[in-house]
N, C-alpha and C. Protein backbone atom coordinates (compact mmCIF):
# COMPACT_ATOMS: atom_id res chain seq x y z
N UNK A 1 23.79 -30.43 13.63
CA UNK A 1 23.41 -30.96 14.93
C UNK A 1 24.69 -31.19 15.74
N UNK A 2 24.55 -30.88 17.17
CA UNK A 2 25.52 -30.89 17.67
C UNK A 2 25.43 -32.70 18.65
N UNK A 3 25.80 -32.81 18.55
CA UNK A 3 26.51 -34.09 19.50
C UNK A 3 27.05 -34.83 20.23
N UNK A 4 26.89 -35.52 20.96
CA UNK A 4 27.35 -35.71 22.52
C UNK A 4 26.93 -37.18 23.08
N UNK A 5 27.74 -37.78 23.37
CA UNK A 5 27.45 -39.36 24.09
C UNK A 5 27.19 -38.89 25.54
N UNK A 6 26.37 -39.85 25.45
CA UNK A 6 25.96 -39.72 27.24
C UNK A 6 25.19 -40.85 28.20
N UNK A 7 25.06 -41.38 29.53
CA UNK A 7 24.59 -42.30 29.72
C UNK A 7 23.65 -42.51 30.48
N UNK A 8 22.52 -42.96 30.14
CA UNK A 8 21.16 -43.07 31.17
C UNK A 8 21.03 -43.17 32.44
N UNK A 9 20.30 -41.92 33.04
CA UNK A 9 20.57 -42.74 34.43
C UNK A 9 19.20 -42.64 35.42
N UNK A 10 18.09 -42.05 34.45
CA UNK A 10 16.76 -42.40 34.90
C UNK A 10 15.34 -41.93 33.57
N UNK A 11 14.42 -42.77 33.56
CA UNK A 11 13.69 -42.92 32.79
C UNK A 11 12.32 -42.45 33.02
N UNK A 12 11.87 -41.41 32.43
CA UNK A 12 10.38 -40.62 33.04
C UNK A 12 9.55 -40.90 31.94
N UNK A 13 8.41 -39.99 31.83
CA UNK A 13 7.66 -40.38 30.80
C UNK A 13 7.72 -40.16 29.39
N UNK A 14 8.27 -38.71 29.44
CA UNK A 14 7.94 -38.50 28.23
C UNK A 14 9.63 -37.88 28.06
N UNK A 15 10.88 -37.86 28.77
CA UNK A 15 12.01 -37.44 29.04
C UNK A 15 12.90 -38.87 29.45
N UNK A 16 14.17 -38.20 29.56
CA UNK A 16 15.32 -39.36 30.10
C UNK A 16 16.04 -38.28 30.87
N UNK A 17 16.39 -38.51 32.05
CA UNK A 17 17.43 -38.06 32.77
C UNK A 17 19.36 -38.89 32.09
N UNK A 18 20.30 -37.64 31.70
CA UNK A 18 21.17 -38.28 31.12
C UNK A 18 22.55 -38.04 31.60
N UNK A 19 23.48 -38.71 32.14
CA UNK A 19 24.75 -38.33 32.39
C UNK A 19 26.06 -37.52 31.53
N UNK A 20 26.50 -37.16 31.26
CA UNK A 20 27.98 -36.80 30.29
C UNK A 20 28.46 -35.91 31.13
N UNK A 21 29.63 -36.74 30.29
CA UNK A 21 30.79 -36.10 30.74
C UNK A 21 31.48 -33.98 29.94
N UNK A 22 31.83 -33.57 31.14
CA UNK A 22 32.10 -31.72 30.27
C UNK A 22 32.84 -32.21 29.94
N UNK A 23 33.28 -31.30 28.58
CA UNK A 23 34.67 -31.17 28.11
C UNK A 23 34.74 -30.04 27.40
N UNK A 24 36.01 -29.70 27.07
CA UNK A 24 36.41 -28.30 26.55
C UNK A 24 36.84 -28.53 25.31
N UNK A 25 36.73 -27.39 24.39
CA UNK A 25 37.33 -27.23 23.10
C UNK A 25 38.65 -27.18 23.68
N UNK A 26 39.41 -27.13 24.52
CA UNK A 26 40.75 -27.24 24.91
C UNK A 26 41.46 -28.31 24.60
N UNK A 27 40.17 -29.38 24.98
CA UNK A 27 40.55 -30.97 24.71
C UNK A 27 41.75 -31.24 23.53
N UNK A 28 41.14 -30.94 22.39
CA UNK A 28 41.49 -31.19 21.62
C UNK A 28 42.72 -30.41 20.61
N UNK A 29 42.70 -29.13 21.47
CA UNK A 29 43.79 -28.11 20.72
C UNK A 29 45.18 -28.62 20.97
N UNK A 30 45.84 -28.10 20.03
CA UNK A 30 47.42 -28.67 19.75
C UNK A 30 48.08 -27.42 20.89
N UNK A 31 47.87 -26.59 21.21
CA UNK A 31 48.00 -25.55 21.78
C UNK A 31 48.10 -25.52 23.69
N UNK A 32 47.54 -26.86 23.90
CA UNK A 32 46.75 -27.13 25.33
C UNK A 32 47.68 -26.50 26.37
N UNK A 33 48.67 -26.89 25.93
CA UNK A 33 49.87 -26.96 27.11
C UNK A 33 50.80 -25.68 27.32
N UNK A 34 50.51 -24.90 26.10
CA UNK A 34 51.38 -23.67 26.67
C UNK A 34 50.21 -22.49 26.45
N UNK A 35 49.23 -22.78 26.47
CA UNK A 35 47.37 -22.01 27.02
C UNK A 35 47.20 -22.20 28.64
N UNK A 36 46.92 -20.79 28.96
CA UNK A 36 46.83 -20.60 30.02
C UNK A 36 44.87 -21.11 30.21
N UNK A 37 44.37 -20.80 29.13
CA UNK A 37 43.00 -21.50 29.48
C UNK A 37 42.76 -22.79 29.11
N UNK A 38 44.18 -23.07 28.59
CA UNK A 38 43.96 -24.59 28.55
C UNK A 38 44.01 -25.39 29.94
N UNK A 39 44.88 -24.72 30.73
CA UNK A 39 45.45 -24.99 31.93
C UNK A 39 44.32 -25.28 33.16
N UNK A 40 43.36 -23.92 32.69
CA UNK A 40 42.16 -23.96 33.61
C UNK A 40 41.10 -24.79 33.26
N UNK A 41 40.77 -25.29 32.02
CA UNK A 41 39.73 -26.07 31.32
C UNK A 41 40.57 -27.98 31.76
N UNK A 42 41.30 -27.62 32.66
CA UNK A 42 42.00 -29.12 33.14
C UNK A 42 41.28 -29.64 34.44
N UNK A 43 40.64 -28.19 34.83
CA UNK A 43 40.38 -28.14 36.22
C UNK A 43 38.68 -29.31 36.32
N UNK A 44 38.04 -28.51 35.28
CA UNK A 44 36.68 -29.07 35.67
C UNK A 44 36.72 -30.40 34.09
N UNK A 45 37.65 -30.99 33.76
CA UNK A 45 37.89 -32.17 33.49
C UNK A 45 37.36 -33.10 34.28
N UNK A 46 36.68 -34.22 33.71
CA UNK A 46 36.79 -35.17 34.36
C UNK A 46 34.86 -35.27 35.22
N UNK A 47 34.69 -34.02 35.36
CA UNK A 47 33.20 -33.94 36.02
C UNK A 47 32.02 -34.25 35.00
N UNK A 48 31.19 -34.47 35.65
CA UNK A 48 29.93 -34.94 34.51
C UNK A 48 28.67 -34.19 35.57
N UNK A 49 27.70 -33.64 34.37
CA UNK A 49 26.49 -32.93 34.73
C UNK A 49 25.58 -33.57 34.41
N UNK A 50 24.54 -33.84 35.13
CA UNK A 50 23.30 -34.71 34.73
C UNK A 50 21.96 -33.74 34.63
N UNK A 51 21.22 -33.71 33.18
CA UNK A 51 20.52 -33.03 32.44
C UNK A 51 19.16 -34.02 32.12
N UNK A 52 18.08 -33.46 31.51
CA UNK A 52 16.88 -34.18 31.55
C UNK A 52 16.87 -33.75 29.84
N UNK A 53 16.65 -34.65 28.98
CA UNK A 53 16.47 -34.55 27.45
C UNK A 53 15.27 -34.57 27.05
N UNK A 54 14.83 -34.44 26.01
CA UNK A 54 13.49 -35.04 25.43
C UNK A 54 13.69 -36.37 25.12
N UNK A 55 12.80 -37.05 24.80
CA UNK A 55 12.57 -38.38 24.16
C UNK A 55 11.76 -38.26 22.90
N UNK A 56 11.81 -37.55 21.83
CA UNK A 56 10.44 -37.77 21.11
C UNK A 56 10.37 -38.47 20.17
N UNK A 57 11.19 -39.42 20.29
CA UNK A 57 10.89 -40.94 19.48
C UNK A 57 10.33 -42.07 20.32
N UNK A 58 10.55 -41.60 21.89
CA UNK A 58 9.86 -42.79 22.47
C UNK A 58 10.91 -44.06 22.26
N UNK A 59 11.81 -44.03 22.62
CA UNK A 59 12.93 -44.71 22.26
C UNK A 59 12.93 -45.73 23.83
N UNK A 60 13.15 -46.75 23.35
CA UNK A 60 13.19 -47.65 25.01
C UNK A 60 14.71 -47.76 25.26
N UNK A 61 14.72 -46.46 26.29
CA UNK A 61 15.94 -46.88 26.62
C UNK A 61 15.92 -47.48 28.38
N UNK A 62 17.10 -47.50 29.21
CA UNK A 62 17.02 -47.83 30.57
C UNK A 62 18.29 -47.68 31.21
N UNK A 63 18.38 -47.28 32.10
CA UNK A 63 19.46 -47.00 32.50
C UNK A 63 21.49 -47.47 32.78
N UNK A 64 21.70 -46.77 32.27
CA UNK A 64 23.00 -47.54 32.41
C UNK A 64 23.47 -47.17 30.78
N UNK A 65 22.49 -47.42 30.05
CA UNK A 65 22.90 -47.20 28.27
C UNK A 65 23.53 -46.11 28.04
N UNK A 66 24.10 -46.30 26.80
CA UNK A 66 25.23 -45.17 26.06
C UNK A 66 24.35 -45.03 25.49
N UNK A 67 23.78 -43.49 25.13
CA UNK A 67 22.66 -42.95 24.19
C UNK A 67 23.62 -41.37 23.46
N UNK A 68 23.06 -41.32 21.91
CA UNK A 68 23.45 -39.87 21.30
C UNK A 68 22.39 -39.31 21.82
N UNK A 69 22.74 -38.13 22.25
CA UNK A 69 21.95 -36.65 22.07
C UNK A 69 23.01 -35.33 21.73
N UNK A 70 21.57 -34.48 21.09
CA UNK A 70 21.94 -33.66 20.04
C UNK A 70 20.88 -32.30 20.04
N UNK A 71 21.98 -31.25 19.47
CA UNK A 71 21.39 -29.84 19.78
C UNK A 71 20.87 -29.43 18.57
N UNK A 72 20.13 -28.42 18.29
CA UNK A 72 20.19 -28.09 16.94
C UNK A 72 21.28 -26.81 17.15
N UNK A 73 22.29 -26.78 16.11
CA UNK A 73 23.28 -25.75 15.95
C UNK A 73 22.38 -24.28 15.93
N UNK A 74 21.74 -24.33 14.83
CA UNK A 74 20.84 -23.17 14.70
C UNK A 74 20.29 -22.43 16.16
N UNK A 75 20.05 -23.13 17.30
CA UNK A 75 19.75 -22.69 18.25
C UNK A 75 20.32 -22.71 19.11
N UNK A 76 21.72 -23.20 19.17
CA UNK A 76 22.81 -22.61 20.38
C UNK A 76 23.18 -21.39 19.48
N UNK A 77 23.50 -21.09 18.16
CA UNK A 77 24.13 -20.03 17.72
C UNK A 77 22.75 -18.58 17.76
N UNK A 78 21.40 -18.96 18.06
CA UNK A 78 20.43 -17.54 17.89
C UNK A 78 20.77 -17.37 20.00
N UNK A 79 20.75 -18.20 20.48
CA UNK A 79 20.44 -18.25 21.98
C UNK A 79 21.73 -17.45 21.92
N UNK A 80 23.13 -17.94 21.39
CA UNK A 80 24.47 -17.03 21.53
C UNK A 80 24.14 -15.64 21.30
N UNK A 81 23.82 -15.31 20.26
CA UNK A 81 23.72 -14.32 19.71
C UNK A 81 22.73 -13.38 20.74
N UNK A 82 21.45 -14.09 21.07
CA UNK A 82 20.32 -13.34 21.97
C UNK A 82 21.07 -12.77 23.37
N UNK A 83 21.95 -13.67 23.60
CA UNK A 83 22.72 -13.38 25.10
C UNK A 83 23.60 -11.88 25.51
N UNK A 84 24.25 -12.29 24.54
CA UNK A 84 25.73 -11.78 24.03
C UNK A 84 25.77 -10.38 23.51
N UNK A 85 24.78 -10.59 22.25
CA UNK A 85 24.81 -9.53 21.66
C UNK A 85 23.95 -8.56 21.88
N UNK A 86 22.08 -8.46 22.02
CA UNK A 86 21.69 -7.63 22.54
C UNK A 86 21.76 -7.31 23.62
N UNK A 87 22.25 -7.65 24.63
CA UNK A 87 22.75 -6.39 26.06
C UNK A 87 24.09 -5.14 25.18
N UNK A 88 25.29 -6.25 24.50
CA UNK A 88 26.06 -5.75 24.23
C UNK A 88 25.59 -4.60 23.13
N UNK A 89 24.62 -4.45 22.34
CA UNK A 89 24.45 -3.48 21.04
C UNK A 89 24.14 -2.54 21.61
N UNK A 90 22.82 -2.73 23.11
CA UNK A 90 21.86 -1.67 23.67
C UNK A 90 23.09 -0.84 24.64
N UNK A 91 24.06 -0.85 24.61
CA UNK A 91 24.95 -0.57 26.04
C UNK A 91 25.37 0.50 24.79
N UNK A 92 25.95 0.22 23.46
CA UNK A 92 27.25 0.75 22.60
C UNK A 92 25.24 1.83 22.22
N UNK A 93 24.40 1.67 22.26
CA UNK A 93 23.18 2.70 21.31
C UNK A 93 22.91 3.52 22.73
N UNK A 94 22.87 3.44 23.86
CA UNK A 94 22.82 3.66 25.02
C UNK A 94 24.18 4.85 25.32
N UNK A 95 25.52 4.29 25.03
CA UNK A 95 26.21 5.54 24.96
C UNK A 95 26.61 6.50 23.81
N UNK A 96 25.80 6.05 22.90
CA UNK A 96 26.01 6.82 21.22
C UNK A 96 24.66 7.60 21.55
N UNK A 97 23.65 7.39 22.15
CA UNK A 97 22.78 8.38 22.59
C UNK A 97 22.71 9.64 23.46
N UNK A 98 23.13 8.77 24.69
CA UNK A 98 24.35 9.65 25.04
C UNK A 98 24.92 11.02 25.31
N UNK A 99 25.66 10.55 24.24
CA UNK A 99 26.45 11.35 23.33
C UNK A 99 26.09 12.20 22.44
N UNK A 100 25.11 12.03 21.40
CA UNK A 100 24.29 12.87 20.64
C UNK A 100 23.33 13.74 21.69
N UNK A 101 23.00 13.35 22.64
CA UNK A 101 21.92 14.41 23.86
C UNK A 101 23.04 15.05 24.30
N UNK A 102 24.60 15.41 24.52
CA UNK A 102 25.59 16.12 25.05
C UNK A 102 25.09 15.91 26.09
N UNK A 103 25.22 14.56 26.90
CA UNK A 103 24.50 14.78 28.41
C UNK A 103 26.52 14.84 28.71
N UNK A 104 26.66 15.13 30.23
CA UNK A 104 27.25 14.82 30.90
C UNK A 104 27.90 13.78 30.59
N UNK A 105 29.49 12.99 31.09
CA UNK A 105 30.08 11.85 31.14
C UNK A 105 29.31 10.79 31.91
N UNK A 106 28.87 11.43 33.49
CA UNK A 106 28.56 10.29 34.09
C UNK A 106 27.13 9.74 33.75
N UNK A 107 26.38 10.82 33.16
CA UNK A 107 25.03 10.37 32.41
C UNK A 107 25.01 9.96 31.97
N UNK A 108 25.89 9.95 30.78
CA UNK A 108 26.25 9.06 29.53
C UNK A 108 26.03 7.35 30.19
N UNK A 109 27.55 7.22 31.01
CA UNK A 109 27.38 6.22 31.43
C UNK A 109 26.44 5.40 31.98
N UNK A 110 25.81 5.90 32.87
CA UNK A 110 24.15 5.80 33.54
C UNK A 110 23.25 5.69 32.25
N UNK A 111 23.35 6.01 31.41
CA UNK A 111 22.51 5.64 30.20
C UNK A 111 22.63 4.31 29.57
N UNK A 112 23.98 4.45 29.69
CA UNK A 112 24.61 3.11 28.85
C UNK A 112 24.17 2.06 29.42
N UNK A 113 24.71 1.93 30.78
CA UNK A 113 24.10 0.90 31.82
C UNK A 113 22.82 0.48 31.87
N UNK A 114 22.37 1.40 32.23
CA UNK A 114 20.36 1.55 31.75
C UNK A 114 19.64 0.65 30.63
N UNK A 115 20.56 1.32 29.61
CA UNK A 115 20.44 0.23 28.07
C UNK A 115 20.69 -0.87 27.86
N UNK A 116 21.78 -0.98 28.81
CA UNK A 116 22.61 -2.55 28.96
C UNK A 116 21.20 -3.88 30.01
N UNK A 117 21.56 -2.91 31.04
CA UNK A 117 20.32 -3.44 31.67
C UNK A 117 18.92 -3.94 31.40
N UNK A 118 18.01 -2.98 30.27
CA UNK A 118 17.27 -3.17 29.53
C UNK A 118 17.62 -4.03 28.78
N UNK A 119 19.18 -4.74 27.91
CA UNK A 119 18.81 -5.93 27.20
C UNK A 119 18.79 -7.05 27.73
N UNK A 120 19.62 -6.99 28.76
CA UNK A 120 19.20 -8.24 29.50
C UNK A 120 17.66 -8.08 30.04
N UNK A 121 17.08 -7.56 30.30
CA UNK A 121 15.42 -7.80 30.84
C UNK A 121 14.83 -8.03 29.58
N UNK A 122 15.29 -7.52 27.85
CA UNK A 122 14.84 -8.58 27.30
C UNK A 122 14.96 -9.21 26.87
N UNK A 123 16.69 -10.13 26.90
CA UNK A 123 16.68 -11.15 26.49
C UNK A 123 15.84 -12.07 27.71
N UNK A 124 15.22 -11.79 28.72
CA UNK A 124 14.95 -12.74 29.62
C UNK A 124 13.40 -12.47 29.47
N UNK A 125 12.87 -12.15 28.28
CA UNK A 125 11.85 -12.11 27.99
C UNK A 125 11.69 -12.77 26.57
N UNK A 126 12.26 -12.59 26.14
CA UNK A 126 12.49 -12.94 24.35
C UNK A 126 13.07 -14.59 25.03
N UNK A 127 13.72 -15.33 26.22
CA UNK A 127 14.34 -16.49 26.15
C UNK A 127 13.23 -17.30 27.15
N UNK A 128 12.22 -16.96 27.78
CA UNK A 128 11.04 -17.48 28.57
C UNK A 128 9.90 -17.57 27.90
N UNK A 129 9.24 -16.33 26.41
CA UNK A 129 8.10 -16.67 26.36
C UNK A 129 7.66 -16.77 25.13
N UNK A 130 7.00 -17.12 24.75
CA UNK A 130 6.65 -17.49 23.09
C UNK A 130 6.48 -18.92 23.14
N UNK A 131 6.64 -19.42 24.11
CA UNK A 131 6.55 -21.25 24.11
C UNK A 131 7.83 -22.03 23.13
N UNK A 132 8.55 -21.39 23.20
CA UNK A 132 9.69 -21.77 21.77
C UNK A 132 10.99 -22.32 22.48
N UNK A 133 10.72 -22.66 23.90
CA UNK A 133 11.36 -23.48 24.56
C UNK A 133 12.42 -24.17 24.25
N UNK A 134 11.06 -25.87 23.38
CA UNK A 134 11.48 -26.33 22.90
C UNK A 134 12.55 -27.45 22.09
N UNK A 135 13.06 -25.93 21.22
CA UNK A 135 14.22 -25.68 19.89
C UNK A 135 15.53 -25.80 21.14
N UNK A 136 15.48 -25.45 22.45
CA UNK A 136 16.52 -25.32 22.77
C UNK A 136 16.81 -26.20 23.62
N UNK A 137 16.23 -27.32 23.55
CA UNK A 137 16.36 -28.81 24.65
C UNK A 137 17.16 -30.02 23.95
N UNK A 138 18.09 -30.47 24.67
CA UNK A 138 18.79 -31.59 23.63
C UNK A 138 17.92 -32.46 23.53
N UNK A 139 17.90 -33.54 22.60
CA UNK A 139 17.25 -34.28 22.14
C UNK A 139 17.74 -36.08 22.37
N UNK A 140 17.02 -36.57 22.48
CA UNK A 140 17.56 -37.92 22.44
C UNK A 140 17.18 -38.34 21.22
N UNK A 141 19.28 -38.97 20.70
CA UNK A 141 19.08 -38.87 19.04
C UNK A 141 18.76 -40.69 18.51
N UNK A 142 19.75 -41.22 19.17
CA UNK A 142 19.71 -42.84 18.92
C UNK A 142 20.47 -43.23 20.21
N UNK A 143 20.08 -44.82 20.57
CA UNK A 143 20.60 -45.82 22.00
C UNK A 143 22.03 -46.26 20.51
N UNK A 144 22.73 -46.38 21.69
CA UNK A 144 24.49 -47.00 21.41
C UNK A 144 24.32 -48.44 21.45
């Protein structure tokens, strides 16, 4: 489970609206200062995004509180993978196809793209429907 402090800042029914603060794996690297993306991960320091959680303990919280919430790992790493990797596989089977049809260079490419294109239309099908939502909403874990 992934983990994250954060602080209340409105209370619905069956949800909490929650404050935190971003931060970067930069934070913490020994490396920060002579990283050029450490340099840039300095920039949006300091900002905080406000997100709507589940509640499904029904937890009384109210605003202003320090509350944990938490991801399941398992489902930032399939959502990574869904993103990332099928556009990226269908683009590399897209120009290995290709290639085996002896089309043309610029066909090739136009294929590839095509394929690429196609995984994003379905990861944006595979990430909207099945109702499996969910798995991928932080959770409100325990009040501080």
């Amino acid at each position: 489970m992934i983990e994250e402090i954060a602080v209340v800042s409105a209370v619905e029914a069956d949800s909490v609206r929650v404050t935190a603060a971003r931060t970067s794996a930069c934070a913490q690297c020994a490396s920060k200062s002579n990283c050029s993306q450490g340099v840039l991960s300095q920039w949006g320091q300091g900002k905080t995004v406000e997100i709507e959680i589940l509640n499904p303990d029904a937890l009384p919280v109210r605003p202003g509180q320090q509350v944990m919430i938490g991801l399941e790992e398992d489902s930032l790493v399939r959502a990574s993978l869904l993103v990332y990797l099928l556009p990226l596989a269908l683009l590399v089977v897209g120009a290995l196809l290709g290639a085996a049809l002896e089309l043309m260079e610029w066909q090739q490419v136009v294929l590839a793209m095509l394929s690429m294109a196609v995984g994003f239309v379905l990861v944006r099908r595979l990430s909207t429907g099945g109702g499996d939502e969910l798995r991928y909403q932080p959770v409100l874990l325990r009040i501080l």
